[in-house]
N, C-alpha and C. Protein backbone atom coordinates (compact mmCIF):
# COMPACT_ATOMS: atom_id res chain seq x y z
N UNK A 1 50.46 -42.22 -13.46
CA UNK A 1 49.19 -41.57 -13.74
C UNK A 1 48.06 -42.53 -13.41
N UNK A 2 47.12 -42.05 -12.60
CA UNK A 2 45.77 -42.81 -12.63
C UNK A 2 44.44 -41.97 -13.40
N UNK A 3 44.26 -42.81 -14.09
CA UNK A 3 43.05 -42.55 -15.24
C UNK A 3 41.85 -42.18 -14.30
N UNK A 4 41.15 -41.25 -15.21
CA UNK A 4 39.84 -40.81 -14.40
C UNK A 4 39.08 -42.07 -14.55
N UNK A 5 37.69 -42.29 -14.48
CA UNK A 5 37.00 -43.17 -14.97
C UNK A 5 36.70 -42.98 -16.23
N UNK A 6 36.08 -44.24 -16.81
CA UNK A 6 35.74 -44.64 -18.33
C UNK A 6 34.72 -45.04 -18.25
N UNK A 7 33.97 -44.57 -19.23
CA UNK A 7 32.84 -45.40 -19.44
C UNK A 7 32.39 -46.66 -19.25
N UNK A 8 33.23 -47.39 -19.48
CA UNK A 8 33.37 -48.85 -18.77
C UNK A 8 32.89 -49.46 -17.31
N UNK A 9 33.47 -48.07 -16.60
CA UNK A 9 32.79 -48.30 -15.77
C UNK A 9 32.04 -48.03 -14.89
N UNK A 10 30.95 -47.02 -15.57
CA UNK A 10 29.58 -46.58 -15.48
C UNK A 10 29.18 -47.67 -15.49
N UNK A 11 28.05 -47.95 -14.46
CA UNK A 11 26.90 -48.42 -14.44
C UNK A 11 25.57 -47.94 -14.35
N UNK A 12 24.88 -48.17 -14.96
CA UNK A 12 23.60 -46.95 -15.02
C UNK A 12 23.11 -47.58 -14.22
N UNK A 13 22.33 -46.24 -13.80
CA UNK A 13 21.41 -45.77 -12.49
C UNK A 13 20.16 -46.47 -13.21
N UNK A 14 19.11 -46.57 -11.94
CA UNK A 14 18.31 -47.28 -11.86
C UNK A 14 16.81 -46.41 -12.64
N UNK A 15 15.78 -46.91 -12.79
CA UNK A 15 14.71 -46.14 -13.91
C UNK A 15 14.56 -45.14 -13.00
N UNK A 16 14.29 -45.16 -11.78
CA UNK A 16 13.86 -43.59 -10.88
C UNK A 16 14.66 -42.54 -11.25
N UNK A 17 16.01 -43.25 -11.18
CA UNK A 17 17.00 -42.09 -11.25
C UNK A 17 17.09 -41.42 -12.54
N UNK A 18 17.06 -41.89 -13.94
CA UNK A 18 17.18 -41.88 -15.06
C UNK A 18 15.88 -41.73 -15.84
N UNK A 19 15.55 -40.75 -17.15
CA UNK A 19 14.63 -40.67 -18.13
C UNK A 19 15.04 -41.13 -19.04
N UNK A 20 16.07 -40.83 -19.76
CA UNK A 20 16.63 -41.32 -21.03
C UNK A 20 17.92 -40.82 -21.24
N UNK A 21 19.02 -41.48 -21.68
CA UNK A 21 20.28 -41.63 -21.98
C UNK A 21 20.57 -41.08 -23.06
N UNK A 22 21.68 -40.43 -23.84
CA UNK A 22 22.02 -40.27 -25.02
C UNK A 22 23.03 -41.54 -25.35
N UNK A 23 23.05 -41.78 -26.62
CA UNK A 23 23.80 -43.08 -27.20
C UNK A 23 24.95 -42.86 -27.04
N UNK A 24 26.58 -44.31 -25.96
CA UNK A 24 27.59 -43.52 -26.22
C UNK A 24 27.68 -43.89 -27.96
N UNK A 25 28.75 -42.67 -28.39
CA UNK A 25 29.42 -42.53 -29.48
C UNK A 25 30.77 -42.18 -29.46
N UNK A 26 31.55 -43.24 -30.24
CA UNK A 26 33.25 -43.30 -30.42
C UNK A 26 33.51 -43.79 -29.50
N UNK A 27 35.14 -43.97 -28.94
CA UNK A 27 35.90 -44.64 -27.77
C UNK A 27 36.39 -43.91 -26.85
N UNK A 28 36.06 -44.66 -25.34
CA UNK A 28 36.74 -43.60 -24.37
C UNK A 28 37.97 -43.54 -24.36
N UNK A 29 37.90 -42.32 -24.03
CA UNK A 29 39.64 -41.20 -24.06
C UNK A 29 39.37 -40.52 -22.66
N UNK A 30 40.73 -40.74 -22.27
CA UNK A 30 41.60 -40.16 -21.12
C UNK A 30 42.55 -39.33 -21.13
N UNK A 31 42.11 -38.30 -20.12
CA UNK A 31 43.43 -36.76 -20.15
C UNK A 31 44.58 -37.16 -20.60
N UNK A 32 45.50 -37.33 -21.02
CA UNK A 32 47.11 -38.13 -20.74
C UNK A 32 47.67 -36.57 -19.76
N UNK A 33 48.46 -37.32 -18.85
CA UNK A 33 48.87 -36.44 -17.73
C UNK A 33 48.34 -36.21 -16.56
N UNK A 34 47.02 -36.73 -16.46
CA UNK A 34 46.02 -36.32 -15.37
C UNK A 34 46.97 -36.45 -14.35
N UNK A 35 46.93 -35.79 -12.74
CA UNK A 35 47.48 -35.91 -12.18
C UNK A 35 46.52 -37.07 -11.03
N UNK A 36 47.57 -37.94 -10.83
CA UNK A 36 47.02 -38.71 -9.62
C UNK A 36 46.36 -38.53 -8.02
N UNK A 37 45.23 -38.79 -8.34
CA UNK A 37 44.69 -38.31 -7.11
C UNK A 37 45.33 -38.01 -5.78
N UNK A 38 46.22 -38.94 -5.63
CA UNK A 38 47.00 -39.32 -4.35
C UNK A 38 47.90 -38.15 -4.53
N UNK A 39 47.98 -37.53 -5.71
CA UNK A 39 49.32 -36.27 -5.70
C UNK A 39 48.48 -34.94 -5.48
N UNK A 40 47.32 -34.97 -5.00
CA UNK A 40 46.45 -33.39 -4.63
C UNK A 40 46.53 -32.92 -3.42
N UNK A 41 46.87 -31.99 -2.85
CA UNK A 41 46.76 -31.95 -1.72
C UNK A 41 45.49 -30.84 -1.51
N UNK A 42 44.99 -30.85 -0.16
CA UNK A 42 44.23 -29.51 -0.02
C UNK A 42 42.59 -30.26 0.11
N UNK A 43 41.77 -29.41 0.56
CA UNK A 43 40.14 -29.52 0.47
C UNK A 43 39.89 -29.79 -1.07
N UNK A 44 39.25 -30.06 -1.24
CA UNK A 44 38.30 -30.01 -2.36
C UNK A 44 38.16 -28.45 -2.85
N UNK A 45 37.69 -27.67 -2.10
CA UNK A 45 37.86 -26.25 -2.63
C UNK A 45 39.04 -25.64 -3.02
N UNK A 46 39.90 -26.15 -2.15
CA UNK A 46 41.14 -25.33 -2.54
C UNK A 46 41.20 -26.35 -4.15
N UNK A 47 41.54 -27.72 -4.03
CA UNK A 47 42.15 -27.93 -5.28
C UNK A 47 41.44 -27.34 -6.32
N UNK A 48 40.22 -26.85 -6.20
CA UNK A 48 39.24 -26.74 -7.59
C UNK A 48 39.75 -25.29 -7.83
N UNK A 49 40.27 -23.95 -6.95
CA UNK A 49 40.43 -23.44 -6.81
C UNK A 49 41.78 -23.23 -7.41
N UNK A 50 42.59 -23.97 -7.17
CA UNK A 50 43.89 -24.17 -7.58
C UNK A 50 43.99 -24.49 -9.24
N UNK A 51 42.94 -25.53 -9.86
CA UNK A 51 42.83 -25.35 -11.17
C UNK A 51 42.04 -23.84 -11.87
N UNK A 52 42.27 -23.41 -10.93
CA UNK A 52 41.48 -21.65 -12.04
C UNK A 52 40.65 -22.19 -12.89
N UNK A 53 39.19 -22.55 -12.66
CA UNK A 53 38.22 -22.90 -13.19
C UNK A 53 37.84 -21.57 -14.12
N UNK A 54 37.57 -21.63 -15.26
CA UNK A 54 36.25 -20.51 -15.64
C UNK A 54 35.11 -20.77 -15.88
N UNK A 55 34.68 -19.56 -15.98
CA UNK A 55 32.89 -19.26 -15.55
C UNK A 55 32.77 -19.69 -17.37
N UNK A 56 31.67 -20.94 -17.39
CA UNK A 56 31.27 -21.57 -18.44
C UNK A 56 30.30 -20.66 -19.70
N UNK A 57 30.10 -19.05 -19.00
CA UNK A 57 29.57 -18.30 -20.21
C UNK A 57 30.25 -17.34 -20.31
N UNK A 58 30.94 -17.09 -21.41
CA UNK A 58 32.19 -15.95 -21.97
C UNK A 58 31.46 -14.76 -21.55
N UNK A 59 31.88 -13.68 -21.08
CA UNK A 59 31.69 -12.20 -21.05
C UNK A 59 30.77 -12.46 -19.58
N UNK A 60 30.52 -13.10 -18.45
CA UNK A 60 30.22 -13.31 -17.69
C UNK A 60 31.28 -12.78 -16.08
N UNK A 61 31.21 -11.94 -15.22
CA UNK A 61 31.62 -11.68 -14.35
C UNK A 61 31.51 -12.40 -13.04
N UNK A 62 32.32 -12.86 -12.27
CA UNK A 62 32.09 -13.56 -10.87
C UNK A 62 31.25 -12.84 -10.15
N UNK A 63 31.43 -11.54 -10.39
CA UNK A 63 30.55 -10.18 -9.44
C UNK A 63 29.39 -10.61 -9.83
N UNK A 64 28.67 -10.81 -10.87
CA UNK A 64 27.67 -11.25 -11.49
C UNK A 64 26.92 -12.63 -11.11
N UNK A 65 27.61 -13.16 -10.73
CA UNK A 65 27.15 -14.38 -10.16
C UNK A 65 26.38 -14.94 -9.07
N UNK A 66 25.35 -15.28 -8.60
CA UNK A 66 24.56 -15.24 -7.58
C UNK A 66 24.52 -16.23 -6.64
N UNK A 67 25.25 -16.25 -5.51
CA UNK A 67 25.67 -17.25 -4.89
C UNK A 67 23.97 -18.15 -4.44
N UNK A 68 23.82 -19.37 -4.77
CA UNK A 68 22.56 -19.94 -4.28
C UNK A 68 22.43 -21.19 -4.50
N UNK A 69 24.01 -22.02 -3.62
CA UNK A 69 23.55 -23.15 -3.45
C UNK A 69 23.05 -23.64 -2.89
N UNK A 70 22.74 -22.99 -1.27
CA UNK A 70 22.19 -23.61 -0.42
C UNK A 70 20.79 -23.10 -0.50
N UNK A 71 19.82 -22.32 -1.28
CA UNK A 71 18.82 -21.84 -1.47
C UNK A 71 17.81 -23.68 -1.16
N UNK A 72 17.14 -23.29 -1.32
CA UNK A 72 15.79 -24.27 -1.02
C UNK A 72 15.19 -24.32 -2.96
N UNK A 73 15.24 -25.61 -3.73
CA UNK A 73 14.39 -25.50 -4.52
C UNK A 73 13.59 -26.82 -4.83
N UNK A 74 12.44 -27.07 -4.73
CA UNK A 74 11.79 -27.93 -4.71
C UNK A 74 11.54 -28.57 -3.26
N UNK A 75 12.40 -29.65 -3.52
CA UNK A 75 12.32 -30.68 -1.83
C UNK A 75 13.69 -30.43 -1.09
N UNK A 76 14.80 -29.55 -1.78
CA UNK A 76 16.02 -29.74 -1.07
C UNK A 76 16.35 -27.99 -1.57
N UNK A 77 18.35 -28.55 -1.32
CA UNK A 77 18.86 -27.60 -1.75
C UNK A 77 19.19 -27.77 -3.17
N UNK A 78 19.65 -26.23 -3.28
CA UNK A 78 19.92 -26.32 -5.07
C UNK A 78 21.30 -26.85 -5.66
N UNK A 79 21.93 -26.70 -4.92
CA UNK A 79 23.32 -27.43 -5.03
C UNK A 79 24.01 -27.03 -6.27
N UNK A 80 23.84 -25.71 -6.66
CA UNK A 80 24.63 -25.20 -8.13
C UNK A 80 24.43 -23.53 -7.93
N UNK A 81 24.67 -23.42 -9.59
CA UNK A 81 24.28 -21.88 -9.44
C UNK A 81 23.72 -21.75 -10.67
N UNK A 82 22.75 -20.64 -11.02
CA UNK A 82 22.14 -20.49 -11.81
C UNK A 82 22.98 -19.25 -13.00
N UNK A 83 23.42 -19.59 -14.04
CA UNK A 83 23.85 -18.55 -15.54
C UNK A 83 22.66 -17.92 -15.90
N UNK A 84 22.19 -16.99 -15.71
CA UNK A 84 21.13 -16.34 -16.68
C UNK A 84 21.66 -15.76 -17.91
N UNK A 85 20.84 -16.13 -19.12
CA UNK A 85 21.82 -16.01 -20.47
C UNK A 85 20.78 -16.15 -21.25
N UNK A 86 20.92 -15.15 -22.75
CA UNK A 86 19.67 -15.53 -23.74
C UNK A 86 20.01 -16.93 -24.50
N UNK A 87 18.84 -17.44 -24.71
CA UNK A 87 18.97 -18.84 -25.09
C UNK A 87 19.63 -18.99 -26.19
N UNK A 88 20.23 -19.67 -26.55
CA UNK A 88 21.35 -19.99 -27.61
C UNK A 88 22.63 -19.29 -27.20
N UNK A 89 22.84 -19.33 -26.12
CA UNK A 89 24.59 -18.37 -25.88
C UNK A 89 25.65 -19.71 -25.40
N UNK A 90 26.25 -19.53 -26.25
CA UNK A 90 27.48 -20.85 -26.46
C UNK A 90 27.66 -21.11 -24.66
N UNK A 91 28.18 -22.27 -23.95
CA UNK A 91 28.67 -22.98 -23.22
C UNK A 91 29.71 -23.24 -22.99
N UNK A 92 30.80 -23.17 -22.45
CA UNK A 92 32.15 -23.87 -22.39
C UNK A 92 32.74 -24.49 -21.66
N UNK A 93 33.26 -25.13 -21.51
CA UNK A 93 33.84 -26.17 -20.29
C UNK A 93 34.65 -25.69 -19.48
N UNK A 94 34.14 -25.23 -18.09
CA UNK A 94 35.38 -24.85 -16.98
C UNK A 94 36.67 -25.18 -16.91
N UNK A 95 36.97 -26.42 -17.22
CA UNK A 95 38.29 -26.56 -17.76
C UNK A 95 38.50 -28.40 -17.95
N UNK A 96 39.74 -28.33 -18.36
CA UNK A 96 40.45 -29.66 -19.38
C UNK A 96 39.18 -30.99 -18.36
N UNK A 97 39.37 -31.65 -19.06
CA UNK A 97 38.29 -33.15 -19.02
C UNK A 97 38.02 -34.04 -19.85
N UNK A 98 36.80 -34.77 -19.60
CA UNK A 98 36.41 -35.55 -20.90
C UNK A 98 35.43 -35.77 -20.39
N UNK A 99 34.23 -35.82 -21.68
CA UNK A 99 32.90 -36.03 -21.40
C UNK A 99 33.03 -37.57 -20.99
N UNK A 100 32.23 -37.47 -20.01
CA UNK A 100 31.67 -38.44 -19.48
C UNK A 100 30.43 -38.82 -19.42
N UNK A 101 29.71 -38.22 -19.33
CA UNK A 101 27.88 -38.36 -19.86
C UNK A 101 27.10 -37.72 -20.75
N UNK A 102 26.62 -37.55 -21.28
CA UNK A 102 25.43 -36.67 -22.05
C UNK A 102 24.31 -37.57 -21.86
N UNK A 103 23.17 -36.71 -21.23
CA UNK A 103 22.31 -37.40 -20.61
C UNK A 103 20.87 -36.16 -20.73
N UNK A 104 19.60 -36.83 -20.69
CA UNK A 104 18.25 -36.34 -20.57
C UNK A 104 17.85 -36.49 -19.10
N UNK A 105 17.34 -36.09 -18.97
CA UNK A 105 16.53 -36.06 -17.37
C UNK A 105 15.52 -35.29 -17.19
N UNK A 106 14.18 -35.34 -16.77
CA UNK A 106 13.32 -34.51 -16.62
C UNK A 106 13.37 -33.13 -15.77
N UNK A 107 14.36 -33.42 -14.72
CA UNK A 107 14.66 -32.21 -14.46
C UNK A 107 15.74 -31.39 -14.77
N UNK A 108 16.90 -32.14 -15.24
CA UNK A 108 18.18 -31.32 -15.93
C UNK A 108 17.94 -31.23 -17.07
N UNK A 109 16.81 -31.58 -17.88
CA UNK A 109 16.47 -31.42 -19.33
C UNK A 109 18.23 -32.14 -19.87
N UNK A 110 18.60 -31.38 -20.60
CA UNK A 110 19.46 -31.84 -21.76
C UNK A 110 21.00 -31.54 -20.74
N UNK A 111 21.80 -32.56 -20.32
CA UNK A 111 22.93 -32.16 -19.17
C UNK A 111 24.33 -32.62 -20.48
N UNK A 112 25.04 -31.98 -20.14
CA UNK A 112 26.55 -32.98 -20.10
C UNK A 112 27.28 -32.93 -18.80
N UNK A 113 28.00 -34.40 -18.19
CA UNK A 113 28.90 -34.39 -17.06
C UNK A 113 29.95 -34.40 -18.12
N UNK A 114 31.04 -33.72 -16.51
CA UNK A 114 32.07 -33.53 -17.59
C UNK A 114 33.31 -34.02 -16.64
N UNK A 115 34.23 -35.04 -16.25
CA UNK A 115 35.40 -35.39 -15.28
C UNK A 115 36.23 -34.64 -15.44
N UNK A 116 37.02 -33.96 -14.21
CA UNK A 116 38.59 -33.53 -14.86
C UNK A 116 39.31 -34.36 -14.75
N UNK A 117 40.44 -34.10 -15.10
CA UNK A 117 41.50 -34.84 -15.57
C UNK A 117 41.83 -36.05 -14.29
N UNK A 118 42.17 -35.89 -13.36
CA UNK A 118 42.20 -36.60 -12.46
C UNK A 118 40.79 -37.40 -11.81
N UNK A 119 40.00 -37.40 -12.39
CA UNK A 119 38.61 -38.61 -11.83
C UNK A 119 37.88 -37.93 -10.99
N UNK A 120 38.46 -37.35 -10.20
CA UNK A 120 37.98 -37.28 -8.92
C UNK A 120 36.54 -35.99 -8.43
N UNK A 121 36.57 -34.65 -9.83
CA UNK A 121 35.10 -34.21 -9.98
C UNK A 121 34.78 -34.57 -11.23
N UNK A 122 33.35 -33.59 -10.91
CA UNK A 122 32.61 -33.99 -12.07
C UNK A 122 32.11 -32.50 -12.66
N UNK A 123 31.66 -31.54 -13.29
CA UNK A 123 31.44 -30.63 -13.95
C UNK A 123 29.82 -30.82 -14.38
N UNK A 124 28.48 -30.05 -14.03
CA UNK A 124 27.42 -30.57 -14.23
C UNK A 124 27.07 -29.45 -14.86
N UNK A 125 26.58 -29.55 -16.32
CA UNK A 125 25.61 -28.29 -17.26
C UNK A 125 24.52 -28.88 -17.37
N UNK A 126 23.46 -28.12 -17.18
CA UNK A 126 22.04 -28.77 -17.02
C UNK A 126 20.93 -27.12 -18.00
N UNK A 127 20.28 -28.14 -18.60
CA UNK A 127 18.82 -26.99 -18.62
C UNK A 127 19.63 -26.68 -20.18
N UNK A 128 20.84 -27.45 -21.15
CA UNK A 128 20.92 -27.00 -22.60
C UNK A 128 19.83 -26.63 -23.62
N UNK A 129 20.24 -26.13 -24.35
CA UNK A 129 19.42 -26.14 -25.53
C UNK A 129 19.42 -27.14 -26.38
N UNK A 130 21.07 -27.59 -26.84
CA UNK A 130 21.25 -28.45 -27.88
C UNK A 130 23.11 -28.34 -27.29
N UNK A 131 23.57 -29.95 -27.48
CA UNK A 131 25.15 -29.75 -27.66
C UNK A 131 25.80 -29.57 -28.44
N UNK A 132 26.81 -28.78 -28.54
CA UNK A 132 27.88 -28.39 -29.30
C UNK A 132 28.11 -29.54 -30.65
N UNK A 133 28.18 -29.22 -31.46
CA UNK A 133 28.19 -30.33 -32.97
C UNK A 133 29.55 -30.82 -32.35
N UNK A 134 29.05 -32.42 -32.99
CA UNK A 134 29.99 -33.56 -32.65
C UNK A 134 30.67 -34.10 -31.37
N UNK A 135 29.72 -33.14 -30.55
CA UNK A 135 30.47 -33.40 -28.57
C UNK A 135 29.35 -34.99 -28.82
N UNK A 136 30.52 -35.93 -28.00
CA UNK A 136 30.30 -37.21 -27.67
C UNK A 136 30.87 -37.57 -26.46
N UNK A 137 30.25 -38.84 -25.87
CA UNK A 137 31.06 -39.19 -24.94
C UNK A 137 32.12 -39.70 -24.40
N UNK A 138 33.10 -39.67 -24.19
CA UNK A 138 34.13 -40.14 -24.57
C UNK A 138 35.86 -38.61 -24.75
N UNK A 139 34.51 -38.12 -25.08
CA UNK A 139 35.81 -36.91 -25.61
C UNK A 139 36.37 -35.91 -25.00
N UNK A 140 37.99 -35.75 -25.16
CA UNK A 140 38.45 -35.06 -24.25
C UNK A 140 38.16 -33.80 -24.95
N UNK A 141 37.95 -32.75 -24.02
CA UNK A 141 37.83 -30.79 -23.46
C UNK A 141 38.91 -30.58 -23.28
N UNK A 142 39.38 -29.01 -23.79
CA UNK A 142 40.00 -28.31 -22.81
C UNK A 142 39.04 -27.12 -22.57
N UNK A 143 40.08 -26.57 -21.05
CA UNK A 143 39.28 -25.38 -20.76
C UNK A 143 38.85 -23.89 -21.99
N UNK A 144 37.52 -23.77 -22.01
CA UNK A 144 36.93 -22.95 -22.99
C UNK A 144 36.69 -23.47 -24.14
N UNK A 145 36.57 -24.68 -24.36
CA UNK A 145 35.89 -25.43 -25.74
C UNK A 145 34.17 -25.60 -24.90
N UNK A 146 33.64 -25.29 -26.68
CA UNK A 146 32.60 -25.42 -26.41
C UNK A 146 31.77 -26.42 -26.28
N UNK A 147 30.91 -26.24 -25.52
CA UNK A 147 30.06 -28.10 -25.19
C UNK A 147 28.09 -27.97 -25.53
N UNK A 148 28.10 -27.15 -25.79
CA UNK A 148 26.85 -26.74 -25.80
C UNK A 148 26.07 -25.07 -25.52
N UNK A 149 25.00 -25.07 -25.55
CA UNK A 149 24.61 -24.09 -25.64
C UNK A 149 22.87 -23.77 -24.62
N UNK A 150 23.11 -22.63 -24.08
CA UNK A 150 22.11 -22.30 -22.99
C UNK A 150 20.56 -22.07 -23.56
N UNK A 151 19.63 -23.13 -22.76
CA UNK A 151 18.65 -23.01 -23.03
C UNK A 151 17.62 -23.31 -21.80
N UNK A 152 16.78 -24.23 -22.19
CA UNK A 152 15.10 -24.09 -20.90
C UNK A 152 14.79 -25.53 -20.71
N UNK A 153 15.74 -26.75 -21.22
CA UNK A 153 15.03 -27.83 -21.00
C UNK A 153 14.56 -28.57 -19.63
N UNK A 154 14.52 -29.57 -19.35
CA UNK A 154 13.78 -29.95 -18.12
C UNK A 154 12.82 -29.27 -17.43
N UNK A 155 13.05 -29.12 -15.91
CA UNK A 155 12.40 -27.81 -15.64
C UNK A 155 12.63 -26.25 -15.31
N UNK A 156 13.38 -26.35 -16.20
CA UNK A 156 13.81 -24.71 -16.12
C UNK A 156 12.34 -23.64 -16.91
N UNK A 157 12.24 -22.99 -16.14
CA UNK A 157 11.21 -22.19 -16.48
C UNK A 157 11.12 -21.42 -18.07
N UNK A 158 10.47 -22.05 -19.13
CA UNK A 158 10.53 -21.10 -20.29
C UNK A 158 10.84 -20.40 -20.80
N UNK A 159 10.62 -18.72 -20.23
CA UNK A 159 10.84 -18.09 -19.81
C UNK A 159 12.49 -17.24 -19.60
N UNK A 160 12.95 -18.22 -18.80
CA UNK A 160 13.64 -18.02 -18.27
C UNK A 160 15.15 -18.73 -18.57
N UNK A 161 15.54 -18.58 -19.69
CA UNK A 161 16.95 -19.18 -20.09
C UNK A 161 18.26 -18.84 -19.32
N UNK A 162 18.94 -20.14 -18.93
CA UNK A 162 19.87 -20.40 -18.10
C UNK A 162 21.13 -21.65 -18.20
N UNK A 163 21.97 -21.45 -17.52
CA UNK A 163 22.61 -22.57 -17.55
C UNK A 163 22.65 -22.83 -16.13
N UNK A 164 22.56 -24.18 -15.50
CA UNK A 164 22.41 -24.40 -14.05
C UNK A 164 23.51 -25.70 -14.46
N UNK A 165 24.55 -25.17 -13.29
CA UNK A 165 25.85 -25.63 -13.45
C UNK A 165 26.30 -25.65 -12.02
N UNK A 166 26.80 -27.06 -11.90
CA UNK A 166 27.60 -28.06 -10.44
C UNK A 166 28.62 -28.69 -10.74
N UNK A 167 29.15 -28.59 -9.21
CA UNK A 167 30.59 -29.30 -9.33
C UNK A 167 30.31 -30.77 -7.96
N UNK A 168 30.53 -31.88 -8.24
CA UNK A 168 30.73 -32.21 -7.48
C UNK A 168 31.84 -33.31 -7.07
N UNK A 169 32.21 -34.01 -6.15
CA UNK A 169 33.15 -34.71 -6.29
C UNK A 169 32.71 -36.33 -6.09
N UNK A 170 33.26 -36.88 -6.96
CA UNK A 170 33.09 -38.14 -7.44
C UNK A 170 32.95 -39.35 -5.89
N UNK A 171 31.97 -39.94 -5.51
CA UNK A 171 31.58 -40.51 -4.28
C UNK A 171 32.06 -42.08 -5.24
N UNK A 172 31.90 -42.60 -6.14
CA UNK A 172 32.02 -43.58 -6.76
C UNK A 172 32.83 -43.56 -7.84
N UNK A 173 33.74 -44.38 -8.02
CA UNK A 173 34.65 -43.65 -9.66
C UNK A 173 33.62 -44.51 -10.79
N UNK A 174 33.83 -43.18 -12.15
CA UNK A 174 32.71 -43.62 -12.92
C UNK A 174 31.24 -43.58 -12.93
N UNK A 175 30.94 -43.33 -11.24
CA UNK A 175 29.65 -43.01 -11.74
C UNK A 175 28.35 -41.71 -11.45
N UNK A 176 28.80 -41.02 -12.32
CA UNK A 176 28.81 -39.59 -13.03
C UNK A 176 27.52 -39.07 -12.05
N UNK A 177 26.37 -39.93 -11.79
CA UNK A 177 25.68 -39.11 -10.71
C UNK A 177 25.37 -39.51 -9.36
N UNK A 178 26.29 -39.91 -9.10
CA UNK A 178 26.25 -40.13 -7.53
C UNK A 178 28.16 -38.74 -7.39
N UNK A 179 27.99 -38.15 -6.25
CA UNK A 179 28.91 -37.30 -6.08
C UNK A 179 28.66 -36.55 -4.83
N UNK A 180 29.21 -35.80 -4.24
CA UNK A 180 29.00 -34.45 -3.07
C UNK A 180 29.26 -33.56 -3.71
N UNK A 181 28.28 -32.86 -3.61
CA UNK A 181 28.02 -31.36 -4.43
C UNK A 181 29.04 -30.15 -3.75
N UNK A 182 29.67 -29.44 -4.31
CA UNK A 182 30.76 -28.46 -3.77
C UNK A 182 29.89 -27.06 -4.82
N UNK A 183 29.87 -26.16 -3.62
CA UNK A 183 29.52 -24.91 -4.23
C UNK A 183 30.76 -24.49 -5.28
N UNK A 184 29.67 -24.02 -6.24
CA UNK A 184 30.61 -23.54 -7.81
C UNK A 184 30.95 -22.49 -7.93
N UNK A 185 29.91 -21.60 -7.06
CA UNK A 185 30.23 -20.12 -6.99
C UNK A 185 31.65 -19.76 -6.02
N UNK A 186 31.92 -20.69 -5.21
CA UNK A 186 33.34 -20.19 -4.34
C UNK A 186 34.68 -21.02 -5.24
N UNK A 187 34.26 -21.57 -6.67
CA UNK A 187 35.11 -22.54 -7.14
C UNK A 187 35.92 -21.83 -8.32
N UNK A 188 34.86 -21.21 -9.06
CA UNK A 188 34.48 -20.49 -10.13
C UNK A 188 35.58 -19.28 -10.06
N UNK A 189 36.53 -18.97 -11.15
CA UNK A 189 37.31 -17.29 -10.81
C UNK A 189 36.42 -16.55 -12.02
């Protein structure tokens, strides 16, 4: 078995990149079983595909889902997809992992990253309200535990409550925001 990354060995990003951090809390924990990278075969899509991801808001349809990663927002692309959801509607983790970040950012407002089991993505919820009582970093998920809950922080429009959620795959082990963004909507069942 090769361990995803640990906190350990995060190195934080530089002040541009970063607003403010949440404190870690408790000790890092690792999937036991993860499968070794070297044992995946396939694209990146297929494997994500192959773990039967679910859609991170219960009673939510794929039909429903609005494909728009490559949309234009701001200076680039959007590189996710947007949950429209009334604010306070529980969150859940696409599947088995361990938190790896909980983090502030001016534009993801209130995020958790989330690794699967094998290191190699990362799981991005952005724009929370508040996280799930007692989610820390460090702690292992399974698929459909809850991690938080949908709201407007950063710059998500007021208005407009959402969960804006990415997958990408890990460019550095450990460090949670550097990655290549993989559309979620072709990932997502």
């Amino acid at each position: 078995m090769v361990p995803g990354p640990t906190l350990s060995d995060v190195a934080e990003p530089t002040e541009a990149e970063v607003v403010t951090t949440a404190p870690a809390i408790g000790p890092t924990t690792t999937v036991p079983d993860a499968p070794a990278a070297s044992t995946l075969a396939g694209t990146d899509l297929e494997i994500l595909q192959q773990k039967r991801l679910r859609i991170p808001i219960d009673g939510t349809l794929h039909a429903a889902l609005q494909p728009s990663f490559d949309q234009t927002r701001g200076t680039g692309r959007h590189e996710a997809i947007d949950i429209l959801a009334t604010r306070g509607t529980p969150v859940h983790a696409v599947g088995a992992g361990v938190v790896g970040k909980l983090f502030t950012s001016v534009r993801g407002g209130l995020t958790v990253y989330q690794y699967d089991p094998s290191g190699m993505f990362c799981y991005y919820y952005a724009h929370l309200d508040r996280y799930a009582e007692g989610l820390r970093e460090g702690q292992a998920v399974g698929a459909g535990d809850l991690i938080g809950y949908v709201g407007t922080t950063g710059n998500a429009p007021p208005d407009t409550p959402h969960l804006h959620f990415a997958i990408f795959r890990l460019t550095e082990p450990g460090r949670w925001w550097k990655g290549t963004p993989i559309d979620p909507y072709l990932a997502l069942r």
